[in-house]
ModelCIF file with pLDDT and N, C-alpha, C, O atoms, coordinates in Angstrom:
data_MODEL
#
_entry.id   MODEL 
#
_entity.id                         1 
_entity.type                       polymer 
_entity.pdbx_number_of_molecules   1 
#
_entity_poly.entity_id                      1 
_entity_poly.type                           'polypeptide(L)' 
_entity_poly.nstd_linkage                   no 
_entity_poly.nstd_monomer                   no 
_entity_poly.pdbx_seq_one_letter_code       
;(UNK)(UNK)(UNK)(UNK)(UNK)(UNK)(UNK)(UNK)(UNK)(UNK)(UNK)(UNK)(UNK)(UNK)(UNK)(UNK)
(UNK)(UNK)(UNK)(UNK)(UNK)(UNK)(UNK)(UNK)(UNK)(UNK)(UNK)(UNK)(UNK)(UNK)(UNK)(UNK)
(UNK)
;
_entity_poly.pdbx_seq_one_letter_code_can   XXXXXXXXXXXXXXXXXXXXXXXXXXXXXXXXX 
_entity_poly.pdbx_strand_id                 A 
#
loop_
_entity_poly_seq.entity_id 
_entity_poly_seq.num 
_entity_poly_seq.mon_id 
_entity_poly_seq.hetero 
1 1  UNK n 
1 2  UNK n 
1 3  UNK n 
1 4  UNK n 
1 5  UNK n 
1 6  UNK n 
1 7  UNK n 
1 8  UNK n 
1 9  UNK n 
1 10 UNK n 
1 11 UNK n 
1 12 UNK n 
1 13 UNK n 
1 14 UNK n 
1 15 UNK n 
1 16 UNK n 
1 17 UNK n 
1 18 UNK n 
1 19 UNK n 
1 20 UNK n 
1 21 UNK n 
1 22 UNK n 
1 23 UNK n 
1 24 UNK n 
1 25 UNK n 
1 26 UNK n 
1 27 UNK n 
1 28 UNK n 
1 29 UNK n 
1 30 UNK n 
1 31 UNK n 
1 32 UNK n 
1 33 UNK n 
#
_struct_asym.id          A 
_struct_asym.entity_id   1 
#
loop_
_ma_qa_metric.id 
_ma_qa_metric.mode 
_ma_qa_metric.name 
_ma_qa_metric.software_group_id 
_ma_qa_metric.type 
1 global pLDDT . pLDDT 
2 local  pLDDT . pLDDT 
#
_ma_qa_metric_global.metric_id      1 
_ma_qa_metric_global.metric_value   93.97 
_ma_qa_metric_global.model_id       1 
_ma_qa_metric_global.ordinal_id     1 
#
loop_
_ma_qa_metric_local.label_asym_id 
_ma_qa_metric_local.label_comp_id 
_ma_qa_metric_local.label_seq_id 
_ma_qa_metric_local.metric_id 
_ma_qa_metric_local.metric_value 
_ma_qa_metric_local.model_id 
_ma_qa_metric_local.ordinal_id 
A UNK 1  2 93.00 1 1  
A UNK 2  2 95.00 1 2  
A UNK 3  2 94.00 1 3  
A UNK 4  2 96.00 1 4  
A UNK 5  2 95.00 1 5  
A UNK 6  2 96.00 1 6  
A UNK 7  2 94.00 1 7  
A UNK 8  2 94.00 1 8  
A UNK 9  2 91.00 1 9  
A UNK 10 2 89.00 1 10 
A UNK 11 2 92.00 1 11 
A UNK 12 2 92.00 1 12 
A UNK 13 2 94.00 1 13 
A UNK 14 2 94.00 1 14 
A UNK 15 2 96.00 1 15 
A UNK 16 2 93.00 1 16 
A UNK 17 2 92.00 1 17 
A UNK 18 2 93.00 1 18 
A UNK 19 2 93.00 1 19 
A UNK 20 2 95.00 1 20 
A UNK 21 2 95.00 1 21 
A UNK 22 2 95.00 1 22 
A UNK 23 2 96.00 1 23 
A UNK 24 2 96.00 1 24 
A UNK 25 2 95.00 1 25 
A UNK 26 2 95.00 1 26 
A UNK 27 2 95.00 1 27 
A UNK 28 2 95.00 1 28 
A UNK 29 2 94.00 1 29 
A UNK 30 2 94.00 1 30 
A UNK 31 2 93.00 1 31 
A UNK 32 2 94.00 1 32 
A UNK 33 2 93.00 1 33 
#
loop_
_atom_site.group_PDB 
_atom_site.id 
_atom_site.type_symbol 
_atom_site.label_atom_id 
_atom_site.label_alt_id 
_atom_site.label_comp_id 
_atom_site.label_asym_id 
_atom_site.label_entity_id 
_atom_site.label_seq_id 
_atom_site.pdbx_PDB_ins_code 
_atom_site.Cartn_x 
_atom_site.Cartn_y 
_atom_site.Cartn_z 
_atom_site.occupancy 
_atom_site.B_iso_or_equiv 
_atom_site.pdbx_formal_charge 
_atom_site.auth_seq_id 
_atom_site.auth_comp_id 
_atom_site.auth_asym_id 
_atom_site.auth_atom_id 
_atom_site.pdbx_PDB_model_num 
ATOM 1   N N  . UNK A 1 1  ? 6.642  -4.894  13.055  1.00 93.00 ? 1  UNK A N  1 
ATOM 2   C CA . UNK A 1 1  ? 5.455  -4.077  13.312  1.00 93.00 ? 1  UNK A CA 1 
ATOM 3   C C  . UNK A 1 1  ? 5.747  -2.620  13.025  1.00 93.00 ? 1  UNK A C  1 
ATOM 4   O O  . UNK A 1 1  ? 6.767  -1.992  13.308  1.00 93.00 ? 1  UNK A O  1 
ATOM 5   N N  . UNK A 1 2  ? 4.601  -2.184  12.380  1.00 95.00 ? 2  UNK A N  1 
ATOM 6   C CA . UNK A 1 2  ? 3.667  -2.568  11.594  1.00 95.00 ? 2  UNK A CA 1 
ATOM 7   C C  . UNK A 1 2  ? 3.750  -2.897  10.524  1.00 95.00 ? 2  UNK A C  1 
ATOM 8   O O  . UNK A 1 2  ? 4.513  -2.288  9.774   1.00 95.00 ? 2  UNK A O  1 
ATOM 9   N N  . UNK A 1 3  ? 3.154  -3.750  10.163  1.00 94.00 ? 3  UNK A N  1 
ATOM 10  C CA . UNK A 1 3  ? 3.177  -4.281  8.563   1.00 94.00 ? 3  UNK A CA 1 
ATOM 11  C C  . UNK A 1 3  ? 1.994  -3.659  7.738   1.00 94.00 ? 3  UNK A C  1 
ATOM 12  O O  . UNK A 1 3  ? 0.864  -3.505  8.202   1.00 94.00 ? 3  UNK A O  1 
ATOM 13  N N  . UNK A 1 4  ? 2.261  -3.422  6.843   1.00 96.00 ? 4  UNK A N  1 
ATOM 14  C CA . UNK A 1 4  ? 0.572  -2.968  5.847   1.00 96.00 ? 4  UNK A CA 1 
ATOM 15  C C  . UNK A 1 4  ? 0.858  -4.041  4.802   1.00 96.00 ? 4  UNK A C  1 
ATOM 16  O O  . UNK A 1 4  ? 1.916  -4.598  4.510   1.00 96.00 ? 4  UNK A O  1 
ATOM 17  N N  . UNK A 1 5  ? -0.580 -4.201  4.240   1.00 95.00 ? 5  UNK A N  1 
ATOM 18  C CA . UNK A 1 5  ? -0.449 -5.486  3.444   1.00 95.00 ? 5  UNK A CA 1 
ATOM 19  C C  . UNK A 1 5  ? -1.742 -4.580  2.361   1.00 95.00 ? 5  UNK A C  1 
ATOM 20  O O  . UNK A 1 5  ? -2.653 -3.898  2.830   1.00 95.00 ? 5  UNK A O  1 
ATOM 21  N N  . UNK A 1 6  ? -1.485 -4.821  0.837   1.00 96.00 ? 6  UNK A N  1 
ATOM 22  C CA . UNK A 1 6  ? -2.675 -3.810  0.011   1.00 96.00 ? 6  UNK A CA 1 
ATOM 23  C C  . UNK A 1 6  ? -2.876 -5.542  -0.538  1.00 96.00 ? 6  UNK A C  1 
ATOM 24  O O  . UNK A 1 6  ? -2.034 -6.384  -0.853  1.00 96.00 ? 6  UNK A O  1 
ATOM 25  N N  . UNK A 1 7  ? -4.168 -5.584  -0.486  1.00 94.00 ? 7  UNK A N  1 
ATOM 26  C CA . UNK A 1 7  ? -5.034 -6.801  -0.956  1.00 94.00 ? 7  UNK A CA 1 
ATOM 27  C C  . UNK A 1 7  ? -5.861 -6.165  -1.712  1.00 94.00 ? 7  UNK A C  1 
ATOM 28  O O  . UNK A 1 7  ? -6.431 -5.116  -1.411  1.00 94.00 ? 7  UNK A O  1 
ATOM 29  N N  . UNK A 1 8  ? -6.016 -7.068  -3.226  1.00 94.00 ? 8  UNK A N  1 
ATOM 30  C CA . UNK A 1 8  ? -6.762 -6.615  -4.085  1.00 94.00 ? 8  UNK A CA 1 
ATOM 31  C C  . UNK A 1 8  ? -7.880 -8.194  -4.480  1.00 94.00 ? 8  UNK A C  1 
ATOM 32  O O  . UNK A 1 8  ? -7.351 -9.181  -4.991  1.00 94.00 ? 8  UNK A O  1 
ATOM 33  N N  . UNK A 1 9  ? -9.015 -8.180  -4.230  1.00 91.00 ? 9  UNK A N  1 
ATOM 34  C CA . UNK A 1 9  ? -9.368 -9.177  -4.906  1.00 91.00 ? 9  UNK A CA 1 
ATOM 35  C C  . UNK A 1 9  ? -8.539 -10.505 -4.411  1.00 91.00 ? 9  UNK A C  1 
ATOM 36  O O  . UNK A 1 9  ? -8.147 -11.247 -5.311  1.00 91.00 ? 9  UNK A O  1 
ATOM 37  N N  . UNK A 1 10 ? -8.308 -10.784 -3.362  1.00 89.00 ? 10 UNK A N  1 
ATOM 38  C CA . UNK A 1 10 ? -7.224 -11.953 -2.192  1.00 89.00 ? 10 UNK A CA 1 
ATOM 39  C C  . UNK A 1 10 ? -5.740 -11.732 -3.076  1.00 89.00 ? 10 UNK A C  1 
ATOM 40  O O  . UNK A 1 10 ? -4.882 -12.546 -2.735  1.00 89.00 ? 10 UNK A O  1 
ATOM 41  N N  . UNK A 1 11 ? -5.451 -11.078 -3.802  1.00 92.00 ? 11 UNK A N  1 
ATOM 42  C CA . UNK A 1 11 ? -4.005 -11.169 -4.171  1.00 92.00 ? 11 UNK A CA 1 
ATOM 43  C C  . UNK A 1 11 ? -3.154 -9.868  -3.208  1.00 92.00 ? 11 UNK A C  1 
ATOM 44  O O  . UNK A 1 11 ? -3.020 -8.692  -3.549  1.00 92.00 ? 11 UNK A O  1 
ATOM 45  N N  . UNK A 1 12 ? -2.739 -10.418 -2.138  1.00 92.00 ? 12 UNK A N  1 
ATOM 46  C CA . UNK A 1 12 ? -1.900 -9.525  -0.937  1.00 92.00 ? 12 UNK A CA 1 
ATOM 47  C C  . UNK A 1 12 ? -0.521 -9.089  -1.671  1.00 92.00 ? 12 UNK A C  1 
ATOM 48  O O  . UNK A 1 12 ? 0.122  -9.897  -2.341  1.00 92.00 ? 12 UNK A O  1 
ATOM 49  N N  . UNK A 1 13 ? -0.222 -8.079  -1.534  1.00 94.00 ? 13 UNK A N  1 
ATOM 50  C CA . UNK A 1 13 ? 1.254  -7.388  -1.934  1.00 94.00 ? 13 UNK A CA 1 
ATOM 51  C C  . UNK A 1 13 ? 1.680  -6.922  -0.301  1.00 94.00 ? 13 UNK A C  1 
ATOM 52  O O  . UNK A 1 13 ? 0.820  -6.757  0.564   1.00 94.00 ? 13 UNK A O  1 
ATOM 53  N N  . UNK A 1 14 ? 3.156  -6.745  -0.054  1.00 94.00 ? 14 UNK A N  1 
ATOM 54  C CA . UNK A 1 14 ? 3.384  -5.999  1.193   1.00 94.00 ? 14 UNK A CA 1 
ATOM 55  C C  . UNK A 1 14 ? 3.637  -4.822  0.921   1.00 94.00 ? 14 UNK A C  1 
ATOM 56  O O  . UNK A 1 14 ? 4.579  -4.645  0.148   1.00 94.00 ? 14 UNK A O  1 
ATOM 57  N N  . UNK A 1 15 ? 3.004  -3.780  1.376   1.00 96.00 ? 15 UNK A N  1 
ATOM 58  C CA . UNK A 1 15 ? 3.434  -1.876  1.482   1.00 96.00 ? 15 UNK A CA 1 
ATOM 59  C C  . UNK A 1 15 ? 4.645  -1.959  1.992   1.00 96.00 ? 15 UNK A C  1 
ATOM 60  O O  . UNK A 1 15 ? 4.728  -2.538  3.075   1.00 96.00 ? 15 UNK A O  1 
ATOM 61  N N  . UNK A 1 16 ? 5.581  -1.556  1.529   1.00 93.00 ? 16 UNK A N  1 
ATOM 62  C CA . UNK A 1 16 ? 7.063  -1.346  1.611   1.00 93.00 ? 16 UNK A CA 1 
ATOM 63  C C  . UNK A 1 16 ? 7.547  0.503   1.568   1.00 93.00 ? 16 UNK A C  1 
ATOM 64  O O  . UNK A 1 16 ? 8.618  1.109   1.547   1.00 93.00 ? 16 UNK A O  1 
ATOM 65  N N  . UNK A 1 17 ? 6.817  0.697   1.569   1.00 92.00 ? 17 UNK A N  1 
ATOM 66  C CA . UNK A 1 17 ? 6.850  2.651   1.098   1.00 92.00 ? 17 UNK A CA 1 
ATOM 67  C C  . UNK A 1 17 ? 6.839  3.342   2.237   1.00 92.00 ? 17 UNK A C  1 
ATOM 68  O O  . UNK A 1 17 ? 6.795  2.766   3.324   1.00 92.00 ? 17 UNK A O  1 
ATOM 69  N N  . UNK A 1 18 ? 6.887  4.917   2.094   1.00 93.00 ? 18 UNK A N  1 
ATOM 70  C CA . UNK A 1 18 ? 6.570  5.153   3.626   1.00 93.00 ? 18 UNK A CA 1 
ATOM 71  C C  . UNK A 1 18 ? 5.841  5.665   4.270   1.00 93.00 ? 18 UNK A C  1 
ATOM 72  O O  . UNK A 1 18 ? 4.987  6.019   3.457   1.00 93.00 ? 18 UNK A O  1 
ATOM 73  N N  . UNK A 1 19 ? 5.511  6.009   5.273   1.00 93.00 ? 19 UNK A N  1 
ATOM 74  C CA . UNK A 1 19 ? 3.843  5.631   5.956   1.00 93.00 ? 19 UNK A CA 1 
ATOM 75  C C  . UNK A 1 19 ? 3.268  6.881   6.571   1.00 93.00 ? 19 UNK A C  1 
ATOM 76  O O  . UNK A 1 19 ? 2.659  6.872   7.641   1.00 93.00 ? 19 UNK A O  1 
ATOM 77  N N  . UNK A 1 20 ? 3.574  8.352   5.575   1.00 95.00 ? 20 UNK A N  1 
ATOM 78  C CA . UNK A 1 20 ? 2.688  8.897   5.519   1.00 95.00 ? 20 UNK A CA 1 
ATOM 79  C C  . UNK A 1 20 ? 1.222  8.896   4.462   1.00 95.00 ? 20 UNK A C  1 
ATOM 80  O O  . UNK A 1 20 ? 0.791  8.108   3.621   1.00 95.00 ? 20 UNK A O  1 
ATOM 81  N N  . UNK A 1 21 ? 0.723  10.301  5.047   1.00 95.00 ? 21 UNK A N  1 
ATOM 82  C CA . UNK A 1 21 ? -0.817 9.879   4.382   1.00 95.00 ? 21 UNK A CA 1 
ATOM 83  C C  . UNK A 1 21 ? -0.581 9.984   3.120   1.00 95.00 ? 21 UNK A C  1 
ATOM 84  O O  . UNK A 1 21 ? -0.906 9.028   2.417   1.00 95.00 ? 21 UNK A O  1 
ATOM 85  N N  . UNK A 1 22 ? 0.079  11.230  2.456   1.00 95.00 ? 22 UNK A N  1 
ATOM 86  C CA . UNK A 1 22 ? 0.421  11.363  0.839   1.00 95.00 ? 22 UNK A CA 1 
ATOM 87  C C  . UNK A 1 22 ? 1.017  9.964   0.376   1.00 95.00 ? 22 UNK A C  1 
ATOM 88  O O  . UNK A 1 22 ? 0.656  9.695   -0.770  1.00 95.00 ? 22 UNK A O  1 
ATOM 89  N N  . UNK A 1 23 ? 1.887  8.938   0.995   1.00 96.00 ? 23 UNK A N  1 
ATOM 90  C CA . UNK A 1 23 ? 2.397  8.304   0.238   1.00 96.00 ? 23 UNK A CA 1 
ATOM 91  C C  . UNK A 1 23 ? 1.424  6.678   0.162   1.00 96.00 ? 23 UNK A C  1 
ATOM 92  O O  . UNK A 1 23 ? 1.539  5.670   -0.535  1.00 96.00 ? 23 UNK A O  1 
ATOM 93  N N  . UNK A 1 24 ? 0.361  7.142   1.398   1.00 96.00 ? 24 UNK A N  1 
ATOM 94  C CA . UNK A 1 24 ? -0.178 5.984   1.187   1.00 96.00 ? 24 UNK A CA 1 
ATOM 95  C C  . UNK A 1 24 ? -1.697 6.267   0.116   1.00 96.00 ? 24 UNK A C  1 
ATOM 96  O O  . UNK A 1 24 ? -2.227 5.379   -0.552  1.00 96.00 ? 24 UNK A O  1 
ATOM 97  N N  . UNK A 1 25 ? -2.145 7.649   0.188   1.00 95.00 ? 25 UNK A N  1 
ATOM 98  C CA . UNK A 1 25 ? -2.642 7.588   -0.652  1.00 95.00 ? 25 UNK A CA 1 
ATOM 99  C C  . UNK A 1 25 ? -2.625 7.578   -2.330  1.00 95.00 ? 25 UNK A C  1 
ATOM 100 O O  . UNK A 1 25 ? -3.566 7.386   -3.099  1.00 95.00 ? 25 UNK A O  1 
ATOM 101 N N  . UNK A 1 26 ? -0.677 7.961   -2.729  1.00 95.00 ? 26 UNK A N  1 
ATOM 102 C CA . UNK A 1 26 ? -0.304 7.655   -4.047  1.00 95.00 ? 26 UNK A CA 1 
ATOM 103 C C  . UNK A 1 26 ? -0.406 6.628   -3.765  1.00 95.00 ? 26 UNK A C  1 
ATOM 104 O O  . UNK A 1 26 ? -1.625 6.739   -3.631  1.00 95.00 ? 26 UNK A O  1 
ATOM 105 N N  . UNK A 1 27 ? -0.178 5.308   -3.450  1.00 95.00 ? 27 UNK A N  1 
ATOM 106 C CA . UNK A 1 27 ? 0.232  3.991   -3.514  1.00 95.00 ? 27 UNK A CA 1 
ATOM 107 C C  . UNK A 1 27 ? -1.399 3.729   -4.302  1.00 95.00 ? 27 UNK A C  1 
ATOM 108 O O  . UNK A 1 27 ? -1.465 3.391   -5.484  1.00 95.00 ? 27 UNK A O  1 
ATOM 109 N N  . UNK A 1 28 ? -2.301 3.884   -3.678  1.00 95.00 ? 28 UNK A N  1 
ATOM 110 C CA . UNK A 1 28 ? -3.703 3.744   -4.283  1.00 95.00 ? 28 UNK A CA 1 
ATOM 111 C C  . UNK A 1 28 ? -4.162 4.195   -5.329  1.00 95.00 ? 28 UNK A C  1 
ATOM 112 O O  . UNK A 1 28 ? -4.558 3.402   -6.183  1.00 95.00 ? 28 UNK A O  1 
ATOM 113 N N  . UNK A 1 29 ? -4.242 5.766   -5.571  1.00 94.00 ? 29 UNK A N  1 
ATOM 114 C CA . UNK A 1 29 ? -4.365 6.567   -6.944  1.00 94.00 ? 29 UNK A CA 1 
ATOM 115 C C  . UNK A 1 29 ? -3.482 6.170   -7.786  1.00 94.00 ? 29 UNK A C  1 
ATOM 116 O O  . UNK A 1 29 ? -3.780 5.822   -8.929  1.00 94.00 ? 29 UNK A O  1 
ATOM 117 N N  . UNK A 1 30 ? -2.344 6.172   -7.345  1.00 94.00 ? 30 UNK A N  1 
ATOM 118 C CA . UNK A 1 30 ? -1.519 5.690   -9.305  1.00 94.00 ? 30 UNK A CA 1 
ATOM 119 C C  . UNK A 1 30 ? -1.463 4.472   -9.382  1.00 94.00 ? 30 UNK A C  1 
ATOM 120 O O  . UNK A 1 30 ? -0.932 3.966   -10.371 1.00 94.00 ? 30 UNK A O  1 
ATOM 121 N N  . UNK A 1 31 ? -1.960 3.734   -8.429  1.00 93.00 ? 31 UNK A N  1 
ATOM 122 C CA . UNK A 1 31 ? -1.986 1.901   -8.552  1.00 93.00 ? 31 UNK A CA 1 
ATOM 123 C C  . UNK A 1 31 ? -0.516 1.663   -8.690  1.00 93.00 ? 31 UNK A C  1 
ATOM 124 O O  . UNK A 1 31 ? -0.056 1.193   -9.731  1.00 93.00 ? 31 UNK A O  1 
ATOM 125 N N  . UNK A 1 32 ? 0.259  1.987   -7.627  1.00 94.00 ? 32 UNK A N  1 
ATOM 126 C CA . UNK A 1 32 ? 1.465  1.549   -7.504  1.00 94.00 ? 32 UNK A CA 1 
ATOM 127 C C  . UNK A 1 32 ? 1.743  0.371   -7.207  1.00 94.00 ? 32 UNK A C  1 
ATOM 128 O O  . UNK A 1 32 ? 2.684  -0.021  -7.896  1.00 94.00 ? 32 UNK A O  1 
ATOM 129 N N  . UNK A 1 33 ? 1.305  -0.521  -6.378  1.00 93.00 ? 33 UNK A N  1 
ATOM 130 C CA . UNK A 1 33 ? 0.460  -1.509  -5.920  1.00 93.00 ? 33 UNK A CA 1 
ATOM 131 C C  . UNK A 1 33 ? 0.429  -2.319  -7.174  1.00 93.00 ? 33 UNK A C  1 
ATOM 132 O O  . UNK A 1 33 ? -0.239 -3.352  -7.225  1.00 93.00 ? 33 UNK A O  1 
#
């Protein structure tokens, strides 16, 4: 705990990165993911 999980369209990846806001919002904008 906690786990984050980025689901696209039912295909789940696990967020492994770290868990501020900048890094969770790169994870989204550059489609790191």
């Amino acid at each position: 705990l906690p786990t984050i999980y980025h689901a696209n369209d039912g295909v789940f990846r696990r967020y492994r990165g770290s868990r501020t806001l900048e890094d969770l919002q790169g994870y989204i904008l550059e489609r790191k993911w």
